[in-house]
C-alpha atoms as a PDB file:
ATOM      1  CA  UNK A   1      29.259   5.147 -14.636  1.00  0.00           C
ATOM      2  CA  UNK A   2      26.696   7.554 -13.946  1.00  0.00           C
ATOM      3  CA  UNK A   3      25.500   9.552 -10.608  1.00  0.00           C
ATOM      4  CA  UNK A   4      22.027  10.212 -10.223  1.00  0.00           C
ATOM      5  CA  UNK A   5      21.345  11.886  -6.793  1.00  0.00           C
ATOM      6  CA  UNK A   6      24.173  10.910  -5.398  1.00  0.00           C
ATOM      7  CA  UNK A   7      23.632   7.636  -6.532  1.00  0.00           C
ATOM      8  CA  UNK A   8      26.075   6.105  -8.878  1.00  0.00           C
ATOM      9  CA  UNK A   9      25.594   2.911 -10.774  1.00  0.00           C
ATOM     10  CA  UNK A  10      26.678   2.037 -14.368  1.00  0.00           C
ATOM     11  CA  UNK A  11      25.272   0.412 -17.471  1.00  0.00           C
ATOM     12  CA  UNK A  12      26.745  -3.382 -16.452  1.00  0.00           C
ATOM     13  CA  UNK A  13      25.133  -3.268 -13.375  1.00  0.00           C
ATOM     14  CA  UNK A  14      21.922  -2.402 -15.320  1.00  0.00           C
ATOM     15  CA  UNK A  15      22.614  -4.992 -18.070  1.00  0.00           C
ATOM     16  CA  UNK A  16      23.575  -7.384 -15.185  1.00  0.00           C
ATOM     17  CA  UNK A  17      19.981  -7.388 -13.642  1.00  0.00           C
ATOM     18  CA  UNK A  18      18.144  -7.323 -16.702  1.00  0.00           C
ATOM     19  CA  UNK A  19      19.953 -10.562 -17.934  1.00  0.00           C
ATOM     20  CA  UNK A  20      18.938 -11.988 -14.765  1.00  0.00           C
ATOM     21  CA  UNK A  21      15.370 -11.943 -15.202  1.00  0.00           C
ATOM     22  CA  UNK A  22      15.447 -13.022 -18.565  1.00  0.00           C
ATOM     23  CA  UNK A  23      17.043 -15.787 -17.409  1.00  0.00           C
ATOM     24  CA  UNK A  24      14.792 -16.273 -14.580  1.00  0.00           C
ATOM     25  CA  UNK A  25      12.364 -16.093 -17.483  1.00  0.00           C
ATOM     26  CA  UNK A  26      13.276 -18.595 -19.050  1.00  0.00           C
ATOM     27  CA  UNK A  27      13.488 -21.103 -16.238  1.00  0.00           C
ATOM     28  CA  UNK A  28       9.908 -20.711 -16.053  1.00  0.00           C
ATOM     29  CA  UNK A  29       8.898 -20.892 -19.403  1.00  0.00           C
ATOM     30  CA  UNK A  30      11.770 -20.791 -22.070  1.00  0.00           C
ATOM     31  CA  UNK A  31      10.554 -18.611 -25.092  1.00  0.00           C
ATOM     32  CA  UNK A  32       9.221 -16.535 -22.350  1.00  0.00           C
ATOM     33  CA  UNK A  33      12.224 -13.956 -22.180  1.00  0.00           C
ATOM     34  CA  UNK A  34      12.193 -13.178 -26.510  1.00  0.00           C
ATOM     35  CA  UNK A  35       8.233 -12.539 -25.497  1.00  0.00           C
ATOM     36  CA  UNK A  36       8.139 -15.788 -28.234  1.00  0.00           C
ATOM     37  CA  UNK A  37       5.385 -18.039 -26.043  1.00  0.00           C
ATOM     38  CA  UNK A  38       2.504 -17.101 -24.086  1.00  0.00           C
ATOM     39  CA  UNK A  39       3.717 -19.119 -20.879  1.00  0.00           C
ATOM     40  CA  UNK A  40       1.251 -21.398 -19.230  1.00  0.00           C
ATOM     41  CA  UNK A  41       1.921 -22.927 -15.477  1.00  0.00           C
ATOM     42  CA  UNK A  42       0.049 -26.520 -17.107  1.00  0.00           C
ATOM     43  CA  UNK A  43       0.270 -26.956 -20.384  1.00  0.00           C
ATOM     44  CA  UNK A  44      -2.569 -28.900 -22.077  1.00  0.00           C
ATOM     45  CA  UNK A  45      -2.318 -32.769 -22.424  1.00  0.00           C
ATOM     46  CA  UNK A  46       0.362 -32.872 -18.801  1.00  0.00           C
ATOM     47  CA  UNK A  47      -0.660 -34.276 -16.254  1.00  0.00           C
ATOM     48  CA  UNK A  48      -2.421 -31.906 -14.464  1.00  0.00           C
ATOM     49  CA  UNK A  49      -4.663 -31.457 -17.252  1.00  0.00           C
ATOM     50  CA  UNK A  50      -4.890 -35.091 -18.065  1.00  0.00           C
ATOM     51  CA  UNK A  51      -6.217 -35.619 -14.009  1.00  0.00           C
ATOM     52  CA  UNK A  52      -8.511 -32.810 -14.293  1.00  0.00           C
ATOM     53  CA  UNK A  53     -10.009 -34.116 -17.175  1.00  0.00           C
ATOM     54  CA  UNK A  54     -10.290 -37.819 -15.751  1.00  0.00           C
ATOM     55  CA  UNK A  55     -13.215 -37.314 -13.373  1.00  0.00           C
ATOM     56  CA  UNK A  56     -12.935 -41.180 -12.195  1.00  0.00           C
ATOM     57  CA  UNK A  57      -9.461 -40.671 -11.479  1.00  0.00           C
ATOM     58  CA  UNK A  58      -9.819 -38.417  -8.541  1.00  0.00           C
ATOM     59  CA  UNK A  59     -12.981 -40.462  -6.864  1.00  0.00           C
ATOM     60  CA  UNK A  60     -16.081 -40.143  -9.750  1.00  0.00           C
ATOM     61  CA  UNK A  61     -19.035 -38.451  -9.515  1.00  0.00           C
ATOM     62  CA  UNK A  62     -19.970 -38.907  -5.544  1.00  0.00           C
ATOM     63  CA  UNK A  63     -20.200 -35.809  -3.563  1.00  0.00           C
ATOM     64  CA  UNK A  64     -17.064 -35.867  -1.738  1.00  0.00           C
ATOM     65  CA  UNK A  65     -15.257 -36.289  -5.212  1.00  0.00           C
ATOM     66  CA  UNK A  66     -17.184 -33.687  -6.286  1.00  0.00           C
ATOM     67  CA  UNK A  67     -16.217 -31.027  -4.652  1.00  0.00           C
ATOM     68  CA  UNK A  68     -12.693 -32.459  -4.372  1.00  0.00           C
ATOM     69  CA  UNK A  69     -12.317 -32.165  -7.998  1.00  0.00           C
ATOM     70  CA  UNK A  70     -13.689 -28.322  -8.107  1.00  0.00           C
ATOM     71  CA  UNK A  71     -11.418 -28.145  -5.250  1.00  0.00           C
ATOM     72  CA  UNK A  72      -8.480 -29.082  -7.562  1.00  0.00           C
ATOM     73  CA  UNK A  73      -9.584 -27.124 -10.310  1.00  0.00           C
ATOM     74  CA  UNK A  74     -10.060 -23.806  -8.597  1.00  0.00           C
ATOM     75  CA  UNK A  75      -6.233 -24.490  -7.178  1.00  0.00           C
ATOM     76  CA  UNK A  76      -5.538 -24.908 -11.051  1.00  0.00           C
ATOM     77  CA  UNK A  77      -6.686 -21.782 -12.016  1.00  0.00           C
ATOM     78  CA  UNK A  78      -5.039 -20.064  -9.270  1.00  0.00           C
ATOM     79  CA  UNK A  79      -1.614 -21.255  -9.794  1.00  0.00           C
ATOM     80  CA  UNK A  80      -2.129 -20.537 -13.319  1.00  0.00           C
ATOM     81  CA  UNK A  81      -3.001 -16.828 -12.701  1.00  0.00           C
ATOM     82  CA  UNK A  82      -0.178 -16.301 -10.004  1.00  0.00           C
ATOM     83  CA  UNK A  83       2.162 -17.959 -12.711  1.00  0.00           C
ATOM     84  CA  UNK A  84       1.235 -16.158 -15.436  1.00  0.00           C
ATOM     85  CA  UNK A  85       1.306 -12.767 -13.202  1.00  0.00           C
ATOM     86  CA  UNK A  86       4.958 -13.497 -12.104  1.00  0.00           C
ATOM     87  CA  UNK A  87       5.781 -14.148 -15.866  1.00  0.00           C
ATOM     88  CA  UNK A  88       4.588 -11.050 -16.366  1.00  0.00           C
ATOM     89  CA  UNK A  89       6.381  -8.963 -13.923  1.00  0.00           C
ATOM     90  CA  UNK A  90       9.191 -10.564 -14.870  1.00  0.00           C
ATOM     91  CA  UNK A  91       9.282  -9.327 -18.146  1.00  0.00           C
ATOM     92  CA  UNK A  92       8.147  -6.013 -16.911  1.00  0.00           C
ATOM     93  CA  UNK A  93      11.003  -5.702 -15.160  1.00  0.00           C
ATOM     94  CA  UNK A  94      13.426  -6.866 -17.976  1.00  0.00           C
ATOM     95  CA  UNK A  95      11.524  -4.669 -20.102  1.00  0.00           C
ATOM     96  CA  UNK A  96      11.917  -1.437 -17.574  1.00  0.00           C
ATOM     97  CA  UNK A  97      16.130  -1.924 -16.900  1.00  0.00           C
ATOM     98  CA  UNK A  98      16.474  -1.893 -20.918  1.00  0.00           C
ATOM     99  CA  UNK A  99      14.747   1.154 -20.923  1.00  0.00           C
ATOM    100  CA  UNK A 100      16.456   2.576 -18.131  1.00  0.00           C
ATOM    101  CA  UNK A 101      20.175   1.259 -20.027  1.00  0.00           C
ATOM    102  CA  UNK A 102      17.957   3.362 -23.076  1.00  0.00           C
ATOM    103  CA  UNK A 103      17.671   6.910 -20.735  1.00  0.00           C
ATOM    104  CA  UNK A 104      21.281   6.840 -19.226  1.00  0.00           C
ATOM    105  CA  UNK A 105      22.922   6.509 -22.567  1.00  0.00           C
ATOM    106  CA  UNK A 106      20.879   9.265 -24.094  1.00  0.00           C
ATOM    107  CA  UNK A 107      21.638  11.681 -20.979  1.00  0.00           C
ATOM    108  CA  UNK A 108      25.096  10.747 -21.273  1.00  0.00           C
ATOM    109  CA  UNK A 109      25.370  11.234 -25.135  1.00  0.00           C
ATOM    110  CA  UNK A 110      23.273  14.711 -24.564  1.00  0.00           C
ATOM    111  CA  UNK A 111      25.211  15.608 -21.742  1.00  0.00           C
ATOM    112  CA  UNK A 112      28.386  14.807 -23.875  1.00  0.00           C
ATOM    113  CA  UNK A 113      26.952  16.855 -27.115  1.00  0.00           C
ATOM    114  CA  UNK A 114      26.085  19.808 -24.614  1.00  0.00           C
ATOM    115  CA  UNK A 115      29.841  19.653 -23.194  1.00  0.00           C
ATOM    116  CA  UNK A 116      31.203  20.260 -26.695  1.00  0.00           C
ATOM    117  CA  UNK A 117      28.745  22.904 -27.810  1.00  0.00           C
ATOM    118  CA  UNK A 118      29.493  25.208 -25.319  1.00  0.00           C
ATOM    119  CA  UNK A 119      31.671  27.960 -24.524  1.00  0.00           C
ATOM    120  CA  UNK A 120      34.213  27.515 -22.248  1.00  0.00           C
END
């Protein structure tokens, strides 16, 4: 347990939250949380990309379909960014409590080497 401005929390609490988004990682793209994959919202050959590609499948080449279909790929590409951007707060975040697990044991063990050091 540690106090920082009259604050306390302790490392499980820490540990807690960054286990938690890994996990929540991994739900969205498993791999995701041991930064093994580059996670993708469609990934190539499913469906989406398979109906993308099919031109005739979403109404051919009139006008209407036209812009339908740029329609659908402009949403594709924005789902995929947002995706990919939540991904990588995600793992921001995961990355930022194991740091933060990092700093409190290294006050605590300097704290703890300063306490024996000195005179009292």
């Amino acid at each position: 347990m540690a106090r920082d401005g009259g604050m306390e929390f302790s490392r499980t609490v820490l540990r807690n939250a960054r286990k938690d988004f890994e996990e929540a990682l991994e739900l969205l793209a498993p791999g995701a949380s041991k930064r093994e994959v580059r996670p993708v919202a469609f990934p190539e050959g499913g469906a989406v990309k398979r109906l993308l590609s099919r031109r005739e499948a979403i109404g051919g080449f009139w006008d209407a379909a036209s812009g339908f279909h740029m329609s659908l790929t402009g949403a594709e590409s924005a789902v995929s960014s947002v995706y990919a951007e939540i991904v990588s707060t995600l793992s921001a975040a995961a990355d930022r409590l194991e740091l933060a697990i990092r700093n409190v044991d290294a006050g605590e063990d300097a704290s703890v080497r300063h306490a024996r050091s000195a005179d009292v």
